[in-house]
N, C-alpha and C. Protein backbone atom coordinates (compact mmCIF):
# COMPACT_ATOMS: atom_id res chain seq x y z
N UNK A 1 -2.44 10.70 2.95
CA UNK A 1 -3.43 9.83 2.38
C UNK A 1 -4.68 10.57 1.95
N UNK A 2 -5.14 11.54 2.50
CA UNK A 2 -6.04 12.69 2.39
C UNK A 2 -6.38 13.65 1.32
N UNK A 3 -6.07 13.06 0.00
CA UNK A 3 -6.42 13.87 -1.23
C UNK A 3 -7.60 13.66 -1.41
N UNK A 4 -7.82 14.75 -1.79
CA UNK A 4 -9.70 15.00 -2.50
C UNK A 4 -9.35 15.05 -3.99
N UNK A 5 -10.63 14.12 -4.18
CA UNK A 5 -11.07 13.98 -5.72
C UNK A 5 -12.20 14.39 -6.28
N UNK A 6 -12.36 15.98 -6.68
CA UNK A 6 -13.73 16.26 -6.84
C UNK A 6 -14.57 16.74 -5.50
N UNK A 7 -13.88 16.92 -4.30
CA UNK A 7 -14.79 17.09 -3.51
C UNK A 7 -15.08 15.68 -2.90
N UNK A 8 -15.26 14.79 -3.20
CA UNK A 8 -14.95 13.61 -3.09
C UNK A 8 -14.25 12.99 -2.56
N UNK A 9 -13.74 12.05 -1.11
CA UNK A 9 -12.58 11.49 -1.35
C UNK A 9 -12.47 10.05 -1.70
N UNK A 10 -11.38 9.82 -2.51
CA UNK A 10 -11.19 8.35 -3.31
C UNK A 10 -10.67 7.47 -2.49
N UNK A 11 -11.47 5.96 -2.34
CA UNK A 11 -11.24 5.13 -1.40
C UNK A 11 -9.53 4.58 -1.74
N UNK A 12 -9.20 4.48 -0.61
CA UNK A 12 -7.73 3.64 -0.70
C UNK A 12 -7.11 2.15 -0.85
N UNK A 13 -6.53 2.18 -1.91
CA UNK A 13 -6.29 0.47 -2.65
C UNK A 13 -5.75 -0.16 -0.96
N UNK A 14 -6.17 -1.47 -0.43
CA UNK A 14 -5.63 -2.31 -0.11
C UNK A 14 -3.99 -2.30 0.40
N UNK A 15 -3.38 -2.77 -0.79
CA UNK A 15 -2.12 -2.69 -1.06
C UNK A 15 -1.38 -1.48 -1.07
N UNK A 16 -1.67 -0.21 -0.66
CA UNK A 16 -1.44 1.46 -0.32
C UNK A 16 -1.72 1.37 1.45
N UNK A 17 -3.14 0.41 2.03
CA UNK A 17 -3.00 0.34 3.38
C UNK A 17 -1.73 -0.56 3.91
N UNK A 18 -1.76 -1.18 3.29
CA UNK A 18 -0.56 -2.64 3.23
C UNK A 18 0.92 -1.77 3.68
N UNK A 19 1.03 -1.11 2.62
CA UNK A 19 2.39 -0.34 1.98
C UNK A 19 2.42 0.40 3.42
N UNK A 20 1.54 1.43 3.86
CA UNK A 20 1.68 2.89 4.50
C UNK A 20 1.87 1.82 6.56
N UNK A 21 1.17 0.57 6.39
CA UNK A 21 1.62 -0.29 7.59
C UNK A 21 2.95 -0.91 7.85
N UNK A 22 3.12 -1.08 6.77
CA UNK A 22 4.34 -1.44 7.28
C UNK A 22 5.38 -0.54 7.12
N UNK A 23 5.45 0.85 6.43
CA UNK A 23 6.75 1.93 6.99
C UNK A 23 6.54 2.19 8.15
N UNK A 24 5.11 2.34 9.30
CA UNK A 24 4.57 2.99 9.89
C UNK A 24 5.31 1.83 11.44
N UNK A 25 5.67 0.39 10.87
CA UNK A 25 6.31 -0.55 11.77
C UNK A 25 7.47 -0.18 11.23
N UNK A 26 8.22 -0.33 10.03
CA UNK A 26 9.59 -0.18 10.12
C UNK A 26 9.95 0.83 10.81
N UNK A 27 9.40 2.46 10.52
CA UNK A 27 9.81 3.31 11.47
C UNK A 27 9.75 2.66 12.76
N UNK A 28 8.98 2.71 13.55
CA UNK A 28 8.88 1.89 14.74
C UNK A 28 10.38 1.15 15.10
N UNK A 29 10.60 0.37 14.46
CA UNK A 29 11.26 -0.76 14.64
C UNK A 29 12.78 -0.22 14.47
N UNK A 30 12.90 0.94 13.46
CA UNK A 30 14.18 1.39 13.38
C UNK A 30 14.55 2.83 14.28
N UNK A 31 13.08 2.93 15.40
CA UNK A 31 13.47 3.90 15.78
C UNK A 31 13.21 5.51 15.54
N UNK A 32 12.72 5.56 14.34
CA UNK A 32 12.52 6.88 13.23
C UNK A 32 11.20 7.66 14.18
N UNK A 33 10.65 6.44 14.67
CA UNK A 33 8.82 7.05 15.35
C UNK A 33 9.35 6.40 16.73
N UNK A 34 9.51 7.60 18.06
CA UNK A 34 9.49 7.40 19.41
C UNK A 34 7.76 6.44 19.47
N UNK A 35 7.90 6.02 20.52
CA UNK A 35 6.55 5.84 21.17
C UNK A 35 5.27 6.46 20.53
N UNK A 36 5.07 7.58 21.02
CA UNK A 36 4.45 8.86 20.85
C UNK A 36 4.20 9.10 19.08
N UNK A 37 5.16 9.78 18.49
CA UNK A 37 4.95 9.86 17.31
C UNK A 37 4.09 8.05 16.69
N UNK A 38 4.76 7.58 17.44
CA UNK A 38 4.04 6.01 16.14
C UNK A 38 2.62 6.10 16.58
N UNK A 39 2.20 6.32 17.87
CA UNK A 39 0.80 6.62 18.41
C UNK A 39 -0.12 7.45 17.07
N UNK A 40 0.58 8.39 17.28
CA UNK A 40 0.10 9.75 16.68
C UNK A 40 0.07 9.05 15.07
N UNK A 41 0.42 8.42 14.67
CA UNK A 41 0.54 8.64 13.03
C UNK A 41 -0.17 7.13 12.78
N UNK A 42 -0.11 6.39 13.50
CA UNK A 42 -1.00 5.20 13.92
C UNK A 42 -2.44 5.79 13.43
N UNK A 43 -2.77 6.68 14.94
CA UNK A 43 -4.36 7.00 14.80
C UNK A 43 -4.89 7.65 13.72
N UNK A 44 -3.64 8.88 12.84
CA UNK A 44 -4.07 9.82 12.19
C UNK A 44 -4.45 8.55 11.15
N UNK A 45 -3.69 7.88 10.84
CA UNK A 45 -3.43 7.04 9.44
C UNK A 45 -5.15 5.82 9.78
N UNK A 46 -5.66 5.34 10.83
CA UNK A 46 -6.84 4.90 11.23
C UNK A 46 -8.08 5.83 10.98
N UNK A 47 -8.52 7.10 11.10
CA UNK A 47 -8.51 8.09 11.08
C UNK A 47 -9.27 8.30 9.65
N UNK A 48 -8.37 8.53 8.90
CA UNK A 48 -8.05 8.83 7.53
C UNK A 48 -8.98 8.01 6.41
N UNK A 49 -8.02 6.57 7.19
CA UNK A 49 -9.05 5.25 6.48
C UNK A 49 -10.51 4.87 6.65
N UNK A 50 -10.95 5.89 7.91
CA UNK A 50 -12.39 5.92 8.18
C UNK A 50 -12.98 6.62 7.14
N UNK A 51 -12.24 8.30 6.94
CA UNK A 51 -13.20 9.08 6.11
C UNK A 51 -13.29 9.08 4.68
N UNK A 52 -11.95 7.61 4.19
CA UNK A 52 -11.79 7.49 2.97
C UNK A 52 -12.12 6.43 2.62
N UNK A 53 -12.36 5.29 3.79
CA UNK A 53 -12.17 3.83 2.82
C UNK A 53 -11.48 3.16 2.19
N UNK A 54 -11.82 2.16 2.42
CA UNK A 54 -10.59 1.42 1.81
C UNK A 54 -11.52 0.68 0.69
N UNK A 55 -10.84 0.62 -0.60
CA UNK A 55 -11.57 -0.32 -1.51
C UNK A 55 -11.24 -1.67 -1.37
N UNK A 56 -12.09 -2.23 -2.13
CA UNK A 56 -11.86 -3.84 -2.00
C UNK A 56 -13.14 -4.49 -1.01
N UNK A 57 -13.35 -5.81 -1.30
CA UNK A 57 -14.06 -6.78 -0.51
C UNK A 57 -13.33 -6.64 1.09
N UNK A 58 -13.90 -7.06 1.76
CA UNK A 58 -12.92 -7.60 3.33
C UNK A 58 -12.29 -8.57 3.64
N UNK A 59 -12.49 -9.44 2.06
CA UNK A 59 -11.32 -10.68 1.73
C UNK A 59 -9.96 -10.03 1.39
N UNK A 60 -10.23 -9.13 0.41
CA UNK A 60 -9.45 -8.57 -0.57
C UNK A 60 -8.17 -7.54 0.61
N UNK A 61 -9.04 -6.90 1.20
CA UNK A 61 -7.86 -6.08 2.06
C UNK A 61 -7.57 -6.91 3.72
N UNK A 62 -7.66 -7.87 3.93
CA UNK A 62 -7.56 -8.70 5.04
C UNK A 62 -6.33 -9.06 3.68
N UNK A 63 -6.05 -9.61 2.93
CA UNK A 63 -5.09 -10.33 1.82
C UNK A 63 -4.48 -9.57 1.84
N UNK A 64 -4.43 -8.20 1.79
CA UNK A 64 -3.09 -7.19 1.30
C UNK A 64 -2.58 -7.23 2.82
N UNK A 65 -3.30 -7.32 4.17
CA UNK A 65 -2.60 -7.07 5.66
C UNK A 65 -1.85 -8.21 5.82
N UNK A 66 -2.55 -9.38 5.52
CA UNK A 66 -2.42 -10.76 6.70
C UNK A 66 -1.26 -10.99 6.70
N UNK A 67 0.06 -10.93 5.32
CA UNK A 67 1.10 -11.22 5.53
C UNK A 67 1.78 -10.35 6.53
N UNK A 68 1.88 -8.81 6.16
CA UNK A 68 2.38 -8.17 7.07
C UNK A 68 2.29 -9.08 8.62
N UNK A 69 1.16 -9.26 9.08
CA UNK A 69 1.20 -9.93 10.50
C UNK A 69 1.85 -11.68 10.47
N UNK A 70 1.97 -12.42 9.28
CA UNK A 70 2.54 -13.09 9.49
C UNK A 70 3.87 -13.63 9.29
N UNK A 71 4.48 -12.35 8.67
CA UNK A 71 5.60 -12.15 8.66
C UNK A 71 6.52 -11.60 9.66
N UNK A 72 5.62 -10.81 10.90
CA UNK A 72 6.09 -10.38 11.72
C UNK A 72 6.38 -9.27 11.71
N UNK A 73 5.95 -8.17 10.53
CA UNK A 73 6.06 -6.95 10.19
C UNK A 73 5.80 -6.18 10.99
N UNK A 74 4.80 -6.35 10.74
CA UNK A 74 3.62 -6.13 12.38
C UNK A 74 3.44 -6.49 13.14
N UNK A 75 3.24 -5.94 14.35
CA UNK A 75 3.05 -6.34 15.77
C UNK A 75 1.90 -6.58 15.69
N UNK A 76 1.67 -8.34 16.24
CA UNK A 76 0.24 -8.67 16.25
C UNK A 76 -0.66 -7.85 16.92
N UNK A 77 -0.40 -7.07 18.21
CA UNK A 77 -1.60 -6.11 18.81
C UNK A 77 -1.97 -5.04 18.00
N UNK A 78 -0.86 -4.62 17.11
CA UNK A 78 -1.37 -3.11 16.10
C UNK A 78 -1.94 -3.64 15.18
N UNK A 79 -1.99 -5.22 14.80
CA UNK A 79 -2.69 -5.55 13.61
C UNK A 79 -4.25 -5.49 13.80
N UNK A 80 -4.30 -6.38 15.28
CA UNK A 80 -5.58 -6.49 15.76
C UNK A 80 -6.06 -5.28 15.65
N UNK A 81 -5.54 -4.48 16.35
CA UNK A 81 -6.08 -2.69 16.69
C UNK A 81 -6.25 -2.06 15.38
N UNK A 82 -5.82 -2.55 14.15
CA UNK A 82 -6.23 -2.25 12.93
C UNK A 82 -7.55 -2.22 12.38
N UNK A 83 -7.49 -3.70 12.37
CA UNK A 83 -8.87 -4.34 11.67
C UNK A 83 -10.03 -4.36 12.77
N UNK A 84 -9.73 -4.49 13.74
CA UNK A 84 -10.79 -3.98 14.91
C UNK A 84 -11.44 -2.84 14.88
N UNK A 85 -10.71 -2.18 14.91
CA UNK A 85 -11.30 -0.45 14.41
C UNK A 85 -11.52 -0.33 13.06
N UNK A 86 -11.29 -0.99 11.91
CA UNK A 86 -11.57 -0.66 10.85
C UNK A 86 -13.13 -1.61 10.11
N UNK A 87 -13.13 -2.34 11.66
CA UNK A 87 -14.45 -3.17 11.11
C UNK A 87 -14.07 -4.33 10.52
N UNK A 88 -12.77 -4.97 10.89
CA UNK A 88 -12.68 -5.75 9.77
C UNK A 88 -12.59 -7.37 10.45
N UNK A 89 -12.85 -7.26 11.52
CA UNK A 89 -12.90 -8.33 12.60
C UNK A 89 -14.77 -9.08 12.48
């Protein structure tokens, strides 16, 4: 997620946080990420979205997550632990 633009880094669409959450559960879910690894790529990917941002209003990217959690994509505690840490609570 970590490309520089200019020295710069370019905030991340919504729908790219959306996208990179839910492989980050399918792995999970299929097994691909032990425990540990989903930890690890969890925080890096939290992390990331700190020093890059996410674009959009906090309507706008709460809209690209919420289904994920109400679809069941996501595990409601990693959703919380999302937007909690990302300020978005």
């Amino acid at each position: 997620m970590a490309e520089e633009q200019g020295g710069t880094l370019k905030p991340v669409a919504p729908a790219r946080v959306a996208a990179e959450l839910k492989r980050l559960s399918d792995g999970r879910a299929s097994g691909e990420f032990d425990r540990d690894e989903y930890e690890h790529r969890f925080s890096r990917m939290i992390s990331e979205l700190r020093d890059r941002r996410i674009a959009g209003s906090r309507a706008e990217i709460l809209a690209a997550l919420t289904p994920l959690k109400d679809a069941g994509t996501v595990d409601l505690r990693d959703w919380d632990r999302l937007v909690r840490q990302l300020g978005l609570t």
